[in-house]
N, C-alpha and C. Protein backbone atom coordinates (compact mmCIF):
# COMPACT_ATOMS: atom_id res chain seq x y z
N UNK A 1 0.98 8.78 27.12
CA UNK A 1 1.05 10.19 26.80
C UNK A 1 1.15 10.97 28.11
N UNK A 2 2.09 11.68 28.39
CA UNK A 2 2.47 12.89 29.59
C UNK A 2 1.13 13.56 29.40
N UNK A 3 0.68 13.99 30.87
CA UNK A 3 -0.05 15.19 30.74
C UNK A 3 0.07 15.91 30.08
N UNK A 4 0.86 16.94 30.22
CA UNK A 4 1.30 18.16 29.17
C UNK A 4 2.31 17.78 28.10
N UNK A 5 1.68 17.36 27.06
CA UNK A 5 2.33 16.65 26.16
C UNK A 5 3.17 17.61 25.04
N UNK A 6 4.65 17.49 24.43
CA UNK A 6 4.82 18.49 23.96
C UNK A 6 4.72 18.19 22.34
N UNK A 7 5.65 18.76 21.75
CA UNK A 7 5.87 18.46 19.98
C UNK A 7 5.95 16.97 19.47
N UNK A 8 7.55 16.48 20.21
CA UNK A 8 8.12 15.59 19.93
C UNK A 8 7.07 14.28 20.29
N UNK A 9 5.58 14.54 21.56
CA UNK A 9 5.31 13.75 22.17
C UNK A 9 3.77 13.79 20.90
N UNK A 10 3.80 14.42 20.80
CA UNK A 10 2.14 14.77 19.60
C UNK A 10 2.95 14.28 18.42
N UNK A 11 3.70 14.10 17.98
CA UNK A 11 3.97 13.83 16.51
C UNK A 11 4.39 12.64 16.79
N UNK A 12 4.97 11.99 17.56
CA UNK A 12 4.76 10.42 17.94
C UNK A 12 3.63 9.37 18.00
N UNK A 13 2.58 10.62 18.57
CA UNK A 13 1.18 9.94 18.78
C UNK A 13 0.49 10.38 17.37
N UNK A 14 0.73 11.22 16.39
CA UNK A 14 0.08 11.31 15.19
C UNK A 14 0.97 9.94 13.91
N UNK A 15 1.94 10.04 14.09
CA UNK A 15 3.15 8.46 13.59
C UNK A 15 2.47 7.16 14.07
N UNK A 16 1.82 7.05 15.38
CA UNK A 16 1.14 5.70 15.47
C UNK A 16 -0.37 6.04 14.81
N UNK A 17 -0.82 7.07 15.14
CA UNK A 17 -2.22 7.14 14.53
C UNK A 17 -2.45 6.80 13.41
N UNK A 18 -1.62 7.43 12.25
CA UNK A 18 -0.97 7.06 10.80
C UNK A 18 -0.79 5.56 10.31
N UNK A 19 0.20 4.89 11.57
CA UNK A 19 0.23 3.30 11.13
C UNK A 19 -0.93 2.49 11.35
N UNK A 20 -1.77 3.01 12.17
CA UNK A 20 -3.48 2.58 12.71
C UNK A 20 -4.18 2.56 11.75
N UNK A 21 -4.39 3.85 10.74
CA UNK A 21 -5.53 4.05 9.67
C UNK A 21 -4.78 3.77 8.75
N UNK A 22 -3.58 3.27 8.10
CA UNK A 22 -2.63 2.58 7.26
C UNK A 22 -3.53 1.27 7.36
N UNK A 23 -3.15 1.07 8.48
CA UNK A 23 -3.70 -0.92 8.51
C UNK A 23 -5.13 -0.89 8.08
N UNK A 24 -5.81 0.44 8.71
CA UNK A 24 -7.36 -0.26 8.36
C UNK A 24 -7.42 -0.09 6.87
N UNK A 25 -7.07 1.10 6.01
CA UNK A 25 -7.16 1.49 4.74
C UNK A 25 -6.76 0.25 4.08
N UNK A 26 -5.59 -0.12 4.05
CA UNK A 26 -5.45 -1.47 3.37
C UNK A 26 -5.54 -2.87 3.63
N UNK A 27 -6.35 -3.16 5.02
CA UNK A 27 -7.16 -4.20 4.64
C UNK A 27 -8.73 -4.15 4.21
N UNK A 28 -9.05 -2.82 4.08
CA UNK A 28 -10.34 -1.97 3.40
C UNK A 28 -11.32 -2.32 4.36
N UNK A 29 -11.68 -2.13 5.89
CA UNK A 29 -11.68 -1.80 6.74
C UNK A 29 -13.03 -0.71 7.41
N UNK A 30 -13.88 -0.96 7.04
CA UNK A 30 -14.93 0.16 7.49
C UNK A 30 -14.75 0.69 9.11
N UNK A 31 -14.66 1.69 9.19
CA UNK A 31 -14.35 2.02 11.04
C UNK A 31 -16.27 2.70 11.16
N UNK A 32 -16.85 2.13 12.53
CA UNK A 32 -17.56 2.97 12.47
C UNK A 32 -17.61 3.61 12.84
N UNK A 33 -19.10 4.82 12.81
CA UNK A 33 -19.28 6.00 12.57
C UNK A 33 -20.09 6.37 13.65
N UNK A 34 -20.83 5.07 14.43
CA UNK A 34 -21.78 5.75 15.27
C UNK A 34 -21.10 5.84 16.42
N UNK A 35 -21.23 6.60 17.45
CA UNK A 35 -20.73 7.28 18.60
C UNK A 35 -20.81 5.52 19.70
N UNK A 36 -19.78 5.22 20.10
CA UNK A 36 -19.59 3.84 20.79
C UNK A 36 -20.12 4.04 22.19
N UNK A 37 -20.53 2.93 22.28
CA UNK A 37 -21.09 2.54 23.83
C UNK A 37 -19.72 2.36 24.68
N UNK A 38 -18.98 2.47 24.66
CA UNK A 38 -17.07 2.34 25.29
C UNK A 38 -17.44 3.35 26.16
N UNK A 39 -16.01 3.24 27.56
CA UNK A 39 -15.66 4.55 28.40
C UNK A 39 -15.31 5.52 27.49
N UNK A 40 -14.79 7.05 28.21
CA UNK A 40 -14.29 7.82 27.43
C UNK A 40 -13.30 7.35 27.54
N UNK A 41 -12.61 6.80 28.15
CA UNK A 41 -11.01 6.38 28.21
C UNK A 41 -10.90 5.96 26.64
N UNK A 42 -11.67 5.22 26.23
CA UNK A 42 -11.33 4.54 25.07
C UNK A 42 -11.79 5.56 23.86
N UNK A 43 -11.74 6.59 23.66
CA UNK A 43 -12.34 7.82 22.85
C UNK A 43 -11.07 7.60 21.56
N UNK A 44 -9.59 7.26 21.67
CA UNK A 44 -9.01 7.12 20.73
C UNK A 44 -8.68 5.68 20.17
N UNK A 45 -9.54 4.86 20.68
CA UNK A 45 -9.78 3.56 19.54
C UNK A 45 -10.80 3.97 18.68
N UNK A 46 -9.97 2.83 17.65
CA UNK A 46 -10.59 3.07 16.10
C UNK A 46 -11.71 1.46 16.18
N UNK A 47 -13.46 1.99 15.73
CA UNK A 47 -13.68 0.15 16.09
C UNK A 47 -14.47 -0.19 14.70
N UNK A 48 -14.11 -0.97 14.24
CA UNK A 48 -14.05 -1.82 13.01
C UNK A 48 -15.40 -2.91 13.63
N UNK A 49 -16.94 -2.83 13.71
CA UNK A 49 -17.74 -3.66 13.68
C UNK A 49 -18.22 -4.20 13.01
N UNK A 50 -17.78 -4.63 11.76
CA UNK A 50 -18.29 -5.57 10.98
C UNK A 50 -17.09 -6.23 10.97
N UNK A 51 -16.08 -5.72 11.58
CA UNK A 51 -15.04 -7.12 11.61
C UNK A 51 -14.55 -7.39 12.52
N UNK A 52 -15.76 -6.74 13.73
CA UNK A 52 -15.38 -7.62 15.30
C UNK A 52 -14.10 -7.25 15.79
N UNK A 53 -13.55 -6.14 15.56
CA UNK A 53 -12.15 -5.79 15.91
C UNK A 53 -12.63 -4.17 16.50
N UNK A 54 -11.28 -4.05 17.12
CA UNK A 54 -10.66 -2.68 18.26
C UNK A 54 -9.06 -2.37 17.52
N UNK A 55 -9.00 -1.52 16.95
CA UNK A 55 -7.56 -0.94 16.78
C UNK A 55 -7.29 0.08 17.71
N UNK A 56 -6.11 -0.15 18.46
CA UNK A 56 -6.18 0.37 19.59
C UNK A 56 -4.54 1.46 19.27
N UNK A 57 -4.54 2.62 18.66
CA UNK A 57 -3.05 3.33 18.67
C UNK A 57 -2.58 3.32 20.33
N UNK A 58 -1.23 2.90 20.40
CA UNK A 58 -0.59 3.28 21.59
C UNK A 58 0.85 3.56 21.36
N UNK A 59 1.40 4.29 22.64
CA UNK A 59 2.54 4.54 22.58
C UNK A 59 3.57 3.07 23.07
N UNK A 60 4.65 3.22 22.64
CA UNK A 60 5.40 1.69 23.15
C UNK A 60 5.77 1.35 24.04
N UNK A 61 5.89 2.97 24.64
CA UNK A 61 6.01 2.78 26.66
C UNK A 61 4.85 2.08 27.39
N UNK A 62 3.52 1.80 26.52
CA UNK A 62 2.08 1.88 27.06
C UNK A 62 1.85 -0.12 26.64
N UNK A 63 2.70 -0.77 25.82
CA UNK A 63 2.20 -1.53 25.34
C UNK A 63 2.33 -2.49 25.83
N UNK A 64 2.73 -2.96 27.37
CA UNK A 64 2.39 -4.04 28.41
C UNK A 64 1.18 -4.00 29.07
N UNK A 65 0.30 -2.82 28.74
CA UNK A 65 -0.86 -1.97 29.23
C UNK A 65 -2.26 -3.35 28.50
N UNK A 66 -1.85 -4.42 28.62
CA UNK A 66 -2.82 -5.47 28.00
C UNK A 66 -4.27 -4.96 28.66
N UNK A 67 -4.29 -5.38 29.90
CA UNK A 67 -5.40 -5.51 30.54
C UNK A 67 -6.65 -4.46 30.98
N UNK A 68 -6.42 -2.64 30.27
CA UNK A 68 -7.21 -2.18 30.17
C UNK A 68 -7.79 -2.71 28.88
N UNK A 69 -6.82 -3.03 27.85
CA UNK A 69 -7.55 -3.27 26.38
C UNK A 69 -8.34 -4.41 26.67
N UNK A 70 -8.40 -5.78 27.38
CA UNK A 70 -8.75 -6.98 27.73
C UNK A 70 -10.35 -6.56 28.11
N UNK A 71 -10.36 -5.62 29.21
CA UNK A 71 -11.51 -5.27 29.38
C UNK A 71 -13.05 -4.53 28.37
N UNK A 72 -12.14 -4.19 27.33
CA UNK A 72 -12.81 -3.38 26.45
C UNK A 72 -13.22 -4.51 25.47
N UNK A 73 -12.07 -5.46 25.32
CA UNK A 73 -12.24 -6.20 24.71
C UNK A 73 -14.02 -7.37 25.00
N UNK A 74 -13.84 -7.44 26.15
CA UNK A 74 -14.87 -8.01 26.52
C UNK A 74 -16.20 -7.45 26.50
N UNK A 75 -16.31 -6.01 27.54
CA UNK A 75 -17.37 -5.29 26.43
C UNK A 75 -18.00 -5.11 25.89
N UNK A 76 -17.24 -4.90 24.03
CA UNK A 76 -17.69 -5.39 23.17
C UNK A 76 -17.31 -6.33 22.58
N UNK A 77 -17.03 -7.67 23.04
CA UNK A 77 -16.58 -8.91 22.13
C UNK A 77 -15.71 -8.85 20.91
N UNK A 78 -14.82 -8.06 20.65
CA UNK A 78 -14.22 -7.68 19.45
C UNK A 78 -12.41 -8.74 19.95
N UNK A 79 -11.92 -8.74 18.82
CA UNK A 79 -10.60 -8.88 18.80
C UNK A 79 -10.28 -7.20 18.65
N UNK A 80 -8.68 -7.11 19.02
CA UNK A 80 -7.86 -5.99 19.45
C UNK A 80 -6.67 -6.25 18.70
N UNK A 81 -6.25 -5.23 17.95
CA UNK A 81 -4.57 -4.82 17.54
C UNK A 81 -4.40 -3.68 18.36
N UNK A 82 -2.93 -3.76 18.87
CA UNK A 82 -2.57 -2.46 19.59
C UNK A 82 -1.39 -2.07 18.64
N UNK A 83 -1.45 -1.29 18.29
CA UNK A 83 -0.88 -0.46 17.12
C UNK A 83 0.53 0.40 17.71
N UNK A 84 1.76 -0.04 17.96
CA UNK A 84 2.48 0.95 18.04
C UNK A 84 4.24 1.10 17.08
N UNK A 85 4.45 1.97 17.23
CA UNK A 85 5.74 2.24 16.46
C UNK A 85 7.10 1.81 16.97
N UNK A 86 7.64 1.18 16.46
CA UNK A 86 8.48 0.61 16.94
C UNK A 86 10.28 2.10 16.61
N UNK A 87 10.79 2.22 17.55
CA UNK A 87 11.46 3.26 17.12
C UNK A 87 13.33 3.23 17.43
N UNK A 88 13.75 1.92 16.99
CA UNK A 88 15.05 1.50 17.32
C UNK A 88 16.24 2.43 16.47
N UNK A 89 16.84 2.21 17.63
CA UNK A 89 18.05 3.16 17.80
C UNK A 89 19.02 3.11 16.45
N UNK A 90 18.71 2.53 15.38
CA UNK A 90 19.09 2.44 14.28
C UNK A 90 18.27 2.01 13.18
N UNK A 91 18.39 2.55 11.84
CA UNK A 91 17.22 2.47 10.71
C UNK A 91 15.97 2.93 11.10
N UNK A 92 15.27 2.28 10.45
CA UNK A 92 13.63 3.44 10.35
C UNK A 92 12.77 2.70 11.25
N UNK A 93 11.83 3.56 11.33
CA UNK A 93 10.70 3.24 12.33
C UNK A 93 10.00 2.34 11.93
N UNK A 94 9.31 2.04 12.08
CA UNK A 94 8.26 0.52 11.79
C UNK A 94 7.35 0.28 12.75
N UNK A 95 6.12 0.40 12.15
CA UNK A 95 5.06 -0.54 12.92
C UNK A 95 4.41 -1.78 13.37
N UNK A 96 4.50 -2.13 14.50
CA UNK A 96 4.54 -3.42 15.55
C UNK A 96 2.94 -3.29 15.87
N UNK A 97 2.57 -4.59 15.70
CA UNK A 97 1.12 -5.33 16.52
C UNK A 97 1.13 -5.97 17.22
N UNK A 98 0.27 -6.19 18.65
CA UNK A 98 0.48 -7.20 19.61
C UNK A 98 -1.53 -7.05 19.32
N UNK A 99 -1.66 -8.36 18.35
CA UNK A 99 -2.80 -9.19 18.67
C UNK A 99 -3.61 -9.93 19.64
N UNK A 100 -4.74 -9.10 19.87
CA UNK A 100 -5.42 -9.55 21.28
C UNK A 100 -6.69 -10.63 20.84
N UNK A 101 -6.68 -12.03 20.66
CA UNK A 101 -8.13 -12.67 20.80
C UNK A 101 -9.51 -12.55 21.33
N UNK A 102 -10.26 -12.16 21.21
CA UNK A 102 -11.11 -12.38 22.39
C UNK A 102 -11.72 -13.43 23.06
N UNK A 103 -11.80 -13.74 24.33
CA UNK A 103 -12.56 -14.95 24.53
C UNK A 103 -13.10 -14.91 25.96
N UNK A 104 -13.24 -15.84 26.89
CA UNK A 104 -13.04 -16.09 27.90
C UNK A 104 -12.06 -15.81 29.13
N UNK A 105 -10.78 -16.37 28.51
CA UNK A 105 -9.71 -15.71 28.86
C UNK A 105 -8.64 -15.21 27.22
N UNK A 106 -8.61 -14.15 26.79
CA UNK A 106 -8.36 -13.31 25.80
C UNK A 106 -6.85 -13.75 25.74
N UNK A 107 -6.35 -14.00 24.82
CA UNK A 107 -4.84 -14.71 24.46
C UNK A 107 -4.21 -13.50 23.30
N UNK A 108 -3.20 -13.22 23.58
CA UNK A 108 -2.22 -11.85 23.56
C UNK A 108 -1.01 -12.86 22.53
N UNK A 109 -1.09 -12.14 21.39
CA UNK A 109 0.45 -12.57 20.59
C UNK A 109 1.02 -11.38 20.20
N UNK A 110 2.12 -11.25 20.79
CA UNK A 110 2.76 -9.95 20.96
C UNK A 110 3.87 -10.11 19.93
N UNK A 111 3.92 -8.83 19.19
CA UNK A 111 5.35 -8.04 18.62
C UNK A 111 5.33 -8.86 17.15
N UNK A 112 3.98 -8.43 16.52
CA UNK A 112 3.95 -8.94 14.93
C UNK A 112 4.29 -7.80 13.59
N UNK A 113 4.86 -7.67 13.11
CA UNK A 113 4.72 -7.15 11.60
C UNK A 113 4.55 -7.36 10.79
N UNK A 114 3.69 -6.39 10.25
CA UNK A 114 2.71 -6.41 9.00
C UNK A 114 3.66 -6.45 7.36
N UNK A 115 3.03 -7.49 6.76
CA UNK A 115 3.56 -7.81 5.76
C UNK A 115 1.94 -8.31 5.00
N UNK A 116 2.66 -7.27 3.25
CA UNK A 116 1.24 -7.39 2.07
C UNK A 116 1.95 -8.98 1.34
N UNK A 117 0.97 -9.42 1.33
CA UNK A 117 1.21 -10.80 0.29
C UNK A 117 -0.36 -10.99 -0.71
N UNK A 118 -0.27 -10.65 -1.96
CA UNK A 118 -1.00 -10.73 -2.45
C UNK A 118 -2.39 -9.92 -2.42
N UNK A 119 -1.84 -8.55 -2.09
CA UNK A 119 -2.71 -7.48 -1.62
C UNK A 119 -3.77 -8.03 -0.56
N UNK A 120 -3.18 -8.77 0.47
CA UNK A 120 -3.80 -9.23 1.52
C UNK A 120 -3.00 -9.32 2.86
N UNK A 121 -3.48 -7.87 3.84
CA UNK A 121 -2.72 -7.66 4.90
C UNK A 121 -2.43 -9.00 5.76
N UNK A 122 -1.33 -9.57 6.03
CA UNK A 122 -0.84 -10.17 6.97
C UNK A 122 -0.09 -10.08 7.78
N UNK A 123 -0.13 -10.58 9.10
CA UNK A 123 0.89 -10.29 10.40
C UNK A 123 1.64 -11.40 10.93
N UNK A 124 2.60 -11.30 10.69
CA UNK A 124 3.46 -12.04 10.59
C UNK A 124 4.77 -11.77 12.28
N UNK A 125 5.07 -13.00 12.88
CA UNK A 125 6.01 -12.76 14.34
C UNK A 125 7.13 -12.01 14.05
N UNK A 126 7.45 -11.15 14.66
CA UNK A 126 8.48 -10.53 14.16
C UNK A 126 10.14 -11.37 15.25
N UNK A 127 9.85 -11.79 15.99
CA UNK A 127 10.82 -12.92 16.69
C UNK A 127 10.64 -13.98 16.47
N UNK A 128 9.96 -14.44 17.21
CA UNK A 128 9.60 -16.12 16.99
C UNK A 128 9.01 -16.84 15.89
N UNK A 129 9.17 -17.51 14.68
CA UNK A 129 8.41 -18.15 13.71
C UNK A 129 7.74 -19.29 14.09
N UNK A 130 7.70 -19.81 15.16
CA UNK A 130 7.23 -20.83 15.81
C UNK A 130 5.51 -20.31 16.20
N UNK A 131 5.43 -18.96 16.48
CA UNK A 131 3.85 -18.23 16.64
C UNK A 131 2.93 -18.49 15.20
N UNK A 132 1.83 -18.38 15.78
CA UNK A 132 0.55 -18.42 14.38
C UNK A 132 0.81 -17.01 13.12
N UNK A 133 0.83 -17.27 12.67
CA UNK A 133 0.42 -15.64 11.68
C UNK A 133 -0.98 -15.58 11.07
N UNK A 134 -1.34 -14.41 11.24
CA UNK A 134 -2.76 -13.81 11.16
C UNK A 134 -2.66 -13.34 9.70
N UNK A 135 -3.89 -12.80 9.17
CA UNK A 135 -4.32 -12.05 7.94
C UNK A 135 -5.75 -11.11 8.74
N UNK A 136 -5.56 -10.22 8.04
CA UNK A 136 -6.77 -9.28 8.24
C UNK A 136 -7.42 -8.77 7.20
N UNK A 137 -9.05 -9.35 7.10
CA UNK A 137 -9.78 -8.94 6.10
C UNK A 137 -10.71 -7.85 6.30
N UNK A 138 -11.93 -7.80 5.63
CA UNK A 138 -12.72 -6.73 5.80
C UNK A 138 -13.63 -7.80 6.91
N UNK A 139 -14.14 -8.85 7.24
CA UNK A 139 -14.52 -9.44 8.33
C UNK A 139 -13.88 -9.41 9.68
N UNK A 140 -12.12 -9.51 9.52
CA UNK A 140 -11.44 -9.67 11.05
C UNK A 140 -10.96 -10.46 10.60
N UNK A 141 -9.81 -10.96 11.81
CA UNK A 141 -8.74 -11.58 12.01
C UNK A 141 -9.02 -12.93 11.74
N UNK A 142 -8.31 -13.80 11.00
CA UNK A 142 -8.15 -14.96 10.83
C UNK A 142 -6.50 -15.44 10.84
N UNK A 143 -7.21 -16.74 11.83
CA UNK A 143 -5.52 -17.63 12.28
C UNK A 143 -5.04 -18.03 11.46
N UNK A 144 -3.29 -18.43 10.64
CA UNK A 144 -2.69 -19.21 10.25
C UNK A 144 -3.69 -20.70 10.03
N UNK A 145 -4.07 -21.07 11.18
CA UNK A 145 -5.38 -22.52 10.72
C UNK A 145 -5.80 -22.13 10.20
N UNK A 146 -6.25 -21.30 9.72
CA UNK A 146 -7.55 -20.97 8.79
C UNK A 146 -7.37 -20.89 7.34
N UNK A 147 -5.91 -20.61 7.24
CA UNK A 147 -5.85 -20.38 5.68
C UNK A 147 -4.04 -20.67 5.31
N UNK A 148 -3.71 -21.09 4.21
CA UNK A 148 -2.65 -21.47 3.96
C UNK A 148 -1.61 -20.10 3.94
N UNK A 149 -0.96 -19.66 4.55
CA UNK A 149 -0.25 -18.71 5.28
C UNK A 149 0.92 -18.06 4.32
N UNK A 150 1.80 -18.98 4.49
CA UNK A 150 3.18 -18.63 3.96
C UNK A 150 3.73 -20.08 3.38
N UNK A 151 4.01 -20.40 2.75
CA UNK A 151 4.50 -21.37 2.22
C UNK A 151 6.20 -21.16 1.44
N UNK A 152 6.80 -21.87 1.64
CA UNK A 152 7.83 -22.14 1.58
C UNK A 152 8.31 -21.66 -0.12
N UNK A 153 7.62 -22.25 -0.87
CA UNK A 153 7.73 -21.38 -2.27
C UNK A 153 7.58 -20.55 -2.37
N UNK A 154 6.28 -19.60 -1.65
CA UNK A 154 6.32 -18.28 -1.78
C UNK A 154 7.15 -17.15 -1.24
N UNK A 155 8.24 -17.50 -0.48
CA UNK A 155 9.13 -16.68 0.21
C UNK A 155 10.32 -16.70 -0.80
């Protein structure tokens, strides 16, 4: 976000904010409420503690920006979605996740879209099918290992 941010630059950042509380609303998502132990830097993450997660809105110019989120991540031990809008030069906009793990050293799967299967949010690679695909519950993120994903009949 520019310092002096104008129309076009606030209604961009209210379009990712939108796809942010989209995701939490429908994976039903409690954000909390009490005032976070975080920098102020981090005043516009959304944090989901009962499901160990950081939704992080950003702009798409911002979203190689891993390693302030890495730090936050650690922190508070949470996994991280960085939430931004994808805005190609043809057809509609769409919202993109780059999934942050947490760990030791925190492992980054970048450029997923969200797809409902069975009224159960999943994130799915939007390039490579060879990557894990995630689901997001009201607990947090769970890997492709964890649960039978996509299957070949169901597509």
């Amino acid at each position: 976000m520019p310092k002096y941010p104008n129309a076009i630059d606030r209604a961009e950042e209210m379009e990712t904010l939108r796809a942010a509380l989209a995701i939490v609303r429908t994976a039903g998502i409690e954000l909390d409420e009490k005032a976070p132990v975080l920098p102020a830097k981090c005043a516009h993450y959304l944090i989901a503690a009962d499901a160990d997660l950081l939704i992080v809105p950003t702009e798409s110019s911002a979203v190689g920006d891993h390693h302030a989120v890495e730090d936050i991540m650690g922190l508070s031990r949470c996994d991280a979605l960085m939430v931004y809008v994808a805005r190609p030069g043809t057809g509609k906009n769409r919202a993109v996740v780059d999934i942050g793990i947490h760990g030791l050293v925190p492992v980054w799967h970048r450029e997923y879209r969200l797809c409902l299967i069975d009224r159960v949010l999943h994130f799915v690679p939007d390039r490579d099918a060879s990557k894990p695909a995630f689901k997001l519950t009201r607990r947090g993120l769970k890997q492709a290992a964890d649960f039978d994903a996509l299957s070949a009949e169901g597509i």
